[in-house]
N, C-alpha and C. Protein backbone atom coordinates (compact mmCIF):
# COMPACT_ATOMS: atom_id res chain seq x y z
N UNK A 1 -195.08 -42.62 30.38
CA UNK A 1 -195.50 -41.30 29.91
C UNK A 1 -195.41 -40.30 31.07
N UNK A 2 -194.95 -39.09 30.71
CA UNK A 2 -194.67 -37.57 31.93
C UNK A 2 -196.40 -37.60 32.30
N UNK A 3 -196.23 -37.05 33.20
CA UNK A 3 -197.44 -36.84 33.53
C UNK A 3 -197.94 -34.99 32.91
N UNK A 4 -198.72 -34.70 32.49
CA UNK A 4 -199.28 -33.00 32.05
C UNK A 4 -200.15 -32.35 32.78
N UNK A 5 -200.02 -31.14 32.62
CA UNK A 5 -200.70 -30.18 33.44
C UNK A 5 -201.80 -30.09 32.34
N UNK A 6 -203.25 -29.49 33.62
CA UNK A 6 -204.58 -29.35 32.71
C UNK A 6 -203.57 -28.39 31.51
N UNK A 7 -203.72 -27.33 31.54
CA UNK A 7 -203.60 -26.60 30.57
C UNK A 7 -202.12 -26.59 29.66
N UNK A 8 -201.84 -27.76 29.60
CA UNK A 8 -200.23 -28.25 28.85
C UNK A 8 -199.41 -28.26 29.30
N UNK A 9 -198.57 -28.76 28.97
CA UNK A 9 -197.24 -28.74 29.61
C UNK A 9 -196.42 -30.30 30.41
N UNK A 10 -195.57 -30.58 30.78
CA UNK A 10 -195.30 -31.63 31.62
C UNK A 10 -194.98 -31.29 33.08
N UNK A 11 -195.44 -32.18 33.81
CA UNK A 11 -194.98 -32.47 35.30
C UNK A 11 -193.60 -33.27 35.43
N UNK A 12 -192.60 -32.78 35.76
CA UNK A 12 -191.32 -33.17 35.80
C UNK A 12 -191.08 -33.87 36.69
N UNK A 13 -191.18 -35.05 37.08
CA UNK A 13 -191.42 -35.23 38.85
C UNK A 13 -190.82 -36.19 39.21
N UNK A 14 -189.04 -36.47 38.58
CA UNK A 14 -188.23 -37.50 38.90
C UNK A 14 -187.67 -37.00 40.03
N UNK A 15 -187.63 -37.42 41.12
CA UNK A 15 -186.69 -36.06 41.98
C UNK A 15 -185.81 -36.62 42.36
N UNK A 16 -185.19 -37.79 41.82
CA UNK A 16 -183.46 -38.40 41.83
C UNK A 16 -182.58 -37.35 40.88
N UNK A 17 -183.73 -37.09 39.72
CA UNK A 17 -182.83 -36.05 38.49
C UNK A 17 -183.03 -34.87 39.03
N UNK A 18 -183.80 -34.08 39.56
CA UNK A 18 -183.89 -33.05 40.25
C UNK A 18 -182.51 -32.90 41.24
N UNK A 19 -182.38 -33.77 42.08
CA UNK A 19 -181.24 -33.50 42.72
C UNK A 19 -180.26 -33.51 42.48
N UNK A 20 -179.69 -34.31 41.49
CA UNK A 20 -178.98 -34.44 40.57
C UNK A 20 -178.53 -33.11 39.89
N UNK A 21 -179.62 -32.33 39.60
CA UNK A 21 -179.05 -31.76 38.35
C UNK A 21 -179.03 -30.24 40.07
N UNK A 22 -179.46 -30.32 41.28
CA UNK A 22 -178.72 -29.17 42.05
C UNK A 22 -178.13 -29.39 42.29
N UNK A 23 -177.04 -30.45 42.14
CA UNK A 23 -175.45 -30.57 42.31
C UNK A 23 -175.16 -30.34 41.61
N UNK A 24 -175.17 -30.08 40.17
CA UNK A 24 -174.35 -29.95 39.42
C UNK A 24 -174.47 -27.91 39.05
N UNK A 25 -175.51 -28.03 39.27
CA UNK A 25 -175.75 -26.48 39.50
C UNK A 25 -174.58 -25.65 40.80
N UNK A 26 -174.74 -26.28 41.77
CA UNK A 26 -174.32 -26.11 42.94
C UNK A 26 -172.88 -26.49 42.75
N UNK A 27 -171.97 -27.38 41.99
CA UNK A 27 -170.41 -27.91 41.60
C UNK A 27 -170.09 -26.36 40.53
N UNK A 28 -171.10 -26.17 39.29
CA UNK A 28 -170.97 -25.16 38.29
C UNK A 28 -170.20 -23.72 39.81
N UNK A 29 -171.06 -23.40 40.06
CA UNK A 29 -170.90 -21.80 40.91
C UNK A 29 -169.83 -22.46 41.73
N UNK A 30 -169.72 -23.32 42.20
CA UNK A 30 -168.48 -23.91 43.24
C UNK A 30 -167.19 -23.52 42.26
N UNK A 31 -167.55 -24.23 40.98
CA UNK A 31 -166.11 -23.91 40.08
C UNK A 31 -165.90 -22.12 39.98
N UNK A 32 -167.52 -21.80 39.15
CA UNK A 32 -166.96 -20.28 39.42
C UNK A 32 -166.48 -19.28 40.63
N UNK A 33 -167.01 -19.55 41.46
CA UNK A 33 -166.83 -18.84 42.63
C UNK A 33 -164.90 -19.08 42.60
N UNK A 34 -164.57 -20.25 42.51
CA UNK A 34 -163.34 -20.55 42.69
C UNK A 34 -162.07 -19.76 41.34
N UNK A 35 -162.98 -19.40 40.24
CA UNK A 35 -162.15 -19.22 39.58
C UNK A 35 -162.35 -17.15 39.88
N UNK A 36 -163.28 -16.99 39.79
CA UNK A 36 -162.92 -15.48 40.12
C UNK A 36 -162.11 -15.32 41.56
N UNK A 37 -162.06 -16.08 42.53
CA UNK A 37 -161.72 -15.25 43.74
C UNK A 37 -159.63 -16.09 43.38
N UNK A 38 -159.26 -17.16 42.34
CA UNK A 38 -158.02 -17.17 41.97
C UNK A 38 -157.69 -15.94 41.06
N UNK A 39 -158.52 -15.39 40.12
CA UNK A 39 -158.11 -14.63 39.23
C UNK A 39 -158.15 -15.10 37.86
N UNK A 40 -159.03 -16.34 37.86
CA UNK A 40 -159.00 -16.82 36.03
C UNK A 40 -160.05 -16.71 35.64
N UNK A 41 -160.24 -17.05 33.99
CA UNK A 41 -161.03 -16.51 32.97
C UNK A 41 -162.50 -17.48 33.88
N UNK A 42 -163.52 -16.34 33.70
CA UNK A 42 -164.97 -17.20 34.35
C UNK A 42 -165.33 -17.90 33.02
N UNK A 43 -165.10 -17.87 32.19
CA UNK A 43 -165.62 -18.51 30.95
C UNK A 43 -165.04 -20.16 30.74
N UNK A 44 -163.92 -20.41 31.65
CA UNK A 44 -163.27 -22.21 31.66
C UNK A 44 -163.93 -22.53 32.77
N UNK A 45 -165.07 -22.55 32.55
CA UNK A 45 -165.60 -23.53 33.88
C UNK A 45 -166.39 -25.13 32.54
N UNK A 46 -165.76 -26.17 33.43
CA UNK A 46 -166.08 -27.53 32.61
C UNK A 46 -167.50 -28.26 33.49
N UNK A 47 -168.04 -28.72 32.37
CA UNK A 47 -169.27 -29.36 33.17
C UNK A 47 -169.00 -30.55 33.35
N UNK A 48 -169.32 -30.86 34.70
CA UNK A 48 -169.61 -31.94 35.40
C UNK A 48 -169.94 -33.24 34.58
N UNK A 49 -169.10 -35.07 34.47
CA UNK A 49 -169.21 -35.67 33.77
C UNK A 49 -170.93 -36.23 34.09
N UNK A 50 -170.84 -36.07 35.07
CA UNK A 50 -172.56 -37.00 35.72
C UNK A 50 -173.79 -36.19 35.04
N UNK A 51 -173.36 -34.88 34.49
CA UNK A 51 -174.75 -34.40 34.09
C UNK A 51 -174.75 -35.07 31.93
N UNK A 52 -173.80 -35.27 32.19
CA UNK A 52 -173.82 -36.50 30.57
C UNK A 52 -174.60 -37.89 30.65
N UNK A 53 -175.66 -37.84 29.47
CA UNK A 53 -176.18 -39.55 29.20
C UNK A 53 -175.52 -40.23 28.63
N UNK A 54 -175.00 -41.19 29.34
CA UNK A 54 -174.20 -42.53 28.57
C UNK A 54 -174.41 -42.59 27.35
N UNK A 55 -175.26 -42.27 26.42
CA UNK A 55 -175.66 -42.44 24.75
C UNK A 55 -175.01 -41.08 24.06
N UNK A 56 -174.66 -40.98 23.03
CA UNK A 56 -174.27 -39.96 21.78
C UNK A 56 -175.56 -39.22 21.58
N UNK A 57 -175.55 -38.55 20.93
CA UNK A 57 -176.42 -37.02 20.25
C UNK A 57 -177.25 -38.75 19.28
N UNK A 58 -176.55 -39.03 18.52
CA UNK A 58 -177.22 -40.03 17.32
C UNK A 58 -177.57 -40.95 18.13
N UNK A 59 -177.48 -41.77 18.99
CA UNK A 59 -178.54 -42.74 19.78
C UNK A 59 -179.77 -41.86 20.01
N UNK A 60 -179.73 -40.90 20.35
CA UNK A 60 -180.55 -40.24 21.23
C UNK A 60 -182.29 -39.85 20.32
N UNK A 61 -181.01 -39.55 18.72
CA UNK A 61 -182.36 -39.21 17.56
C UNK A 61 -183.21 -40.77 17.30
N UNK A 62 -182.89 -42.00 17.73
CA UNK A 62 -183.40 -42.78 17.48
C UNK A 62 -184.64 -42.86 18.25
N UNK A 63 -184.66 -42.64 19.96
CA UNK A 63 -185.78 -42.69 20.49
C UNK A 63 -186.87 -42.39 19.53
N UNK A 64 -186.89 -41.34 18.95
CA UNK A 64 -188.08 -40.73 18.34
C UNK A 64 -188.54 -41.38 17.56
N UNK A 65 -187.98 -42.61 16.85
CA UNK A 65 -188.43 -43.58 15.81
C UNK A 65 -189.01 -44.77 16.29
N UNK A 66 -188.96 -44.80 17.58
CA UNK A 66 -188.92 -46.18 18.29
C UNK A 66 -190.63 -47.02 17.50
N UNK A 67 -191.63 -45.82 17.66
CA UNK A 67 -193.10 -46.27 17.62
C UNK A 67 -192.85 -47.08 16.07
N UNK A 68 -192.17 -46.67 15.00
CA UNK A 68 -192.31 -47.09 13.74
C UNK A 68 -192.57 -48.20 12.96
N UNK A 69 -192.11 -49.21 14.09
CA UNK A 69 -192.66 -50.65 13.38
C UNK A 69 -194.05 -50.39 13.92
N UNK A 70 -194.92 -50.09 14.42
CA UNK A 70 -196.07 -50.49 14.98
C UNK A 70 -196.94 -49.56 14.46
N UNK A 71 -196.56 -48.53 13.96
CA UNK A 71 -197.87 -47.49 13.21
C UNK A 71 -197.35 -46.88 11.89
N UNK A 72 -196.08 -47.35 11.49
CA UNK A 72 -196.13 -47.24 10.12
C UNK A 72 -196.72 -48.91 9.16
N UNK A 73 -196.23 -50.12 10.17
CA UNK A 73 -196.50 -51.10 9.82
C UNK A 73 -198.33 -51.29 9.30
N UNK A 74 -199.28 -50.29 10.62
CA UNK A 74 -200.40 -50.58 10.61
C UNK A 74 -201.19 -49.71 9.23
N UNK A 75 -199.94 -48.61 9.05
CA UNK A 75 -200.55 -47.77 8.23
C UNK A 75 -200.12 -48.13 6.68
N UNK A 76 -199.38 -48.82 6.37
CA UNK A 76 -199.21 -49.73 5.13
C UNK A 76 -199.93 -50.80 4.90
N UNK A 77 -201.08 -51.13 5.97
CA UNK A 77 -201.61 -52.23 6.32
C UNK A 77 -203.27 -51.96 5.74
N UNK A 78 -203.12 -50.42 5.70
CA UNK A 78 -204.50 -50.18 5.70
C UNK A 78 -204.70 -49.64 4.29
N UNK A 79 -205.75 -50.04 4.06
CA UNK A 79 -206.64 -49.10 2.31
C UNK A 79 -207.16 -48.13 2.75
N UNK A 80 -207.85 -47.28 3.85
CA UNK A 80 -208.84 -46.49 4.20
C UNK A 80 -207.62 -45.14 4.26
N UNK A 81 -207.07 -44.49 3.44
CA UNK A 81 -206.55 -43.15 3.47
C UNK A 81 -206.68 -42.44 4.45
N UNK A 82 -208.03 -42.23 4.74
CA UNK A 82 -208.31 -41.56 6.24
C UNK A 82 -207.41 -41.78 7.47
N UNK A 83 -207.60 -43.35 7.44
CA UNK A 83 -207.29 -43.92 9.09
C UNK A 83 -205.46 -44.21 8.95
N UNK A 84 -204.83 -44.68 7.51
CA UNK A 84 -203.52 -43.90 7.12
C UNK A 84 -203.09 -42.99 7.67
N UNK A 85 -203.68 -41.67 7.36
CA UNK A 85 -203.34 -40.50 7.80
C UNK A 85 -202.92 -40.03 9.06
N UNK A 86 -204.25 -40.66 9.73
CA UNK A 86 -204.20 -40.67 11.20
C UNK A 86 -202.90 -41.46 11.68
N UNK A 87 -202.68 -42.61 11.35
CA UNK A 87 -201.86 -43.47 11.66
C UNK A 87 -200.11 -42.86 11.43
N UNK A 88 -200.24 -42.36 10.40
CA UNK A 88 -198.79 -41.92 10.43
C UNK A 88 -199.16 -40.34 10.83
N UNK A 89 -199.96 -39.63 11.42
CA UNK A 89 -199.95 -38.44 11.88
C UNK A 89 -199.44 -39.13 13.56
N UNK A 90 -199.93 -39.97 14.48
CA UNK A 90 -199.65 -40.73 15.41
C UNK A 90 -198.68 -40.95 15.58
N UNK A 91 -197.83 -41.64 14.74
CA UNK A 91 -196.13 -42.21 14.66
C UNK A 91 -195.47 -40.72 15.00
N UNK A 92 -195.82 -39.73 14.01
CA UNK A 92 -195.11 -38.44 13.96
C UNK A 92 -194.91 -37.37 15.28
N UNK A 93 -196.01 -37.58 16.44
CA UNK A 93 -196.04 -37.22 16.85
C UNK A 93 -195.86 -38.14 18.63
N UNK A 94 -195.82 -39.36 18.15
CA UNK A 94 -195.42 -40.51 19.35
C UNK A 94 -194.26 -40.32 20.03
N UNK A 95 -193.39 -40.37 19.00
CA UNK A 95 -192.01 -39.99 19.56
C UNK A 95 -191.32 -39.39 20.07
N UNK A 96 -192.39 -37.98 20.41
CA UNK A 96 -192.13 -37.06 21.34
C UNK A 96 -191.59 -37.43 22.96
N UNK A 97 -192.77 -38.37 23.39
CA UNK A 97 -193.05 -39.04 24.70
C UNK A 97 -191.39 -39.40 24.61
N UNK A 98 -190.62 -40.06 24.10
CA UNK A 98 -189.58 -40.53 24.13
C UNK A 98 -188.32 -39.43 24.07
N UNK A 99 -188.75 -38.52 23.97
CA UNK A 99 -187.42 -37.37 23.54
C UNK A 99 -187.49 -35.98 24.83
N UNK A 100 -188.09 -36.09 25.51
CA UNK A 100 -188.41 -35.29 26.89
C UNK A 100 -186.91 -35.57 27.95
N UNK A 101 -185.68 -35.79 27.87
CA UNK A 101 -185.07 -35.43 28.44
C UNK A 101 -184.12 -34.38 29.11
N UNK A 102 -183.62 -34.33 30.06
CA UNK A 102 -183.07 -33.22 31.02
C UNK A 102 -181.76 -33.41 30.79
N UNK A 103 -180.83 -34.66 30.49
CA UNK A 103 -179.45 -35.42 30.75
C UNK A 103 -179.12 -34.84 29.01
N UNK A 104 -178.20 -33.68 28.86
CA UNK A 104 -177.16 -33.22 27.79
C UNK A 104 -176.20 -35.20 27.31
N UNK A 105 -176.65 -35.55 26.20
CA UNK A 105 -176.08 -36.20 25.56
C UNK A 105 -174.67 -36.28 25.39
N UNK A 106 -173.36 -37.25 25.02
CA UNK A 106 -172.23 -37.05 24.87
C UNK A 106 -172.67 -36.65 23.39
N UNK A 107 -171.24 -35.06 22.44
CA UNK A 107 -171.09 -34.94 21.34
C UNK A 107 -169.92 -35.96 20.60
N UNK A 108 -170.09 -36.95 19.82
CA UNK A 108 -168.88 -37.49 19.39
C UNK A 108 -168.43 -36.75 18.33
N UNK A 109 -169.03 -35.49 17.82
CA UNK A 109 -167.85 -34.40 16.84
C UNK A 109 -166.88 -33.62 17.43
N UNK A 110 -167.17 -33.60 18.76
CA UNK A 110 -166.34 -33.05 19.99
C UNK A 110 -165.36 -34.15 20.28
N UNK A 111 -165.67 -35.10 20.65
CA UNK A 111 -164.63 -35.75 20.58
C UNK A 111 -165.26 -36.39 21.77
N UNK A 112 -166.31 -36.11 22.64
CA UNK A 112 -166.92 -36.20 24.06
C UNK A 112 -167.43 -38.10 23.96
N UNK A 113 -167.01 -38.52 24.31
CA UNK A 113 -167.08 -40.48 23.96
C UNK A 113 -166.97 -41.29 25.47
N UNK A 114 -168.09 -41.95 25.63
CA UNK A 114 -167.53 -43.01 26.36
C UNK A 114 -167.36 -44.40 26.02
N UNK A 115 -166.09 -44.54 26.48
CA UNK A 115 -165.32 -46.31 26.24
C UNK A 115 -165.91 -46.86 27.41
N UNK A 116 -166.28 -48.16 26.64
CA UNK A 116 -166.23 -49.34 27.77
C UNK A 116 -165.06 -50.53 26.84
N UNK A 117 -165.51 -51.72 28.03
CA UNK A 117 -164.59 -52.61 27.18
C UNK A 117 -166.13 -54.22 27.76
N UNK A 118 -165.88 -54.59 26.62
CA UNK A 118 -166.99 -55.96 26.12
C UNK A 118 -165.70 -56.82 27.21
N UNK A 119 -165.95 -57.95 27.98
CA UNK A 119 -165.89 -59.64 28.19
C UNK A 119 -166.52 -60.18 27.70
C-alpha cells in the first residue's frame, strides 16, 4: 500500500521511478530541442520505449478486480445485508490500491505490442 498524506492524497516515494521518469522527461526536450534547432514539425517527437509497462491497457483493468475472490466470496457468504453491503462496498473500492500507477501501458488498438518468444 502507497503510503498518504494526513490530509489525502499519496506519498509517491519510489525514487527508481522518479528517476526514471527524469530521463525520460529530460530524452522528451532532448528530442525537441533537436527537432526545432533542425527545422522539423515539434509535434513528431516519439516517447521513449522504457516509459511503457510490459502489460496492455486490458491487463492493466484487471488489477482492479484482483480483491474479488475474497470479498465478493465473503459477501455471498453472508445473510446479514448490512455487513454485504459493506463487503462489496470494500471490493469496490480495494482495487484502487492496485491501479495507482505512473508507467503509460502498451495500446494494442495502436498496434503498440510487446513480443516475446516462450522455450
Amino acid at each position: 500500500m502507497p503510503e498518504a498524506y494526513g490530509d489525502g492524497g499519496y506519498i509517491y516515494s519510489d525514487h527508481e521511478q522518479i528517476a526514471l521518469q527524469r530521463g525520460v522527461v529530460w530524452e522528451l526536450l532532448k528530442q525537441l530541442g533537436n527537432n526545432i534547432t533542425q527545422g522539423h514539425n515539434i509535434l513528431n517527437v516519439s516517447l521513449p520505449v522504457k516509459i511503457f509497462e510490459p502489460r496492455s491497457y486490458l491487463e492493466r483493468l484487471v488489477d482492479a478486480w484482483i480483491y474479488a475472490p475474497v470479498f465478493l466470496t465473503k459477501a455471498a457468504n453472508t445473510t446479514d445485508p448490512i455487513e454485504r453491503l459493506k463487503l462489496v462496498a470494500t471490493f469496490a473500492i480495494s482495487g484502487f490500491s492496485n491501479t495507482c500507477h505512473q508507467k503509460k501501458p502498451f495500446n494494442p488498438i495502436l498496434g503498440l505490442l510487446r513480443c516475446c518468444h516462450i522455450k
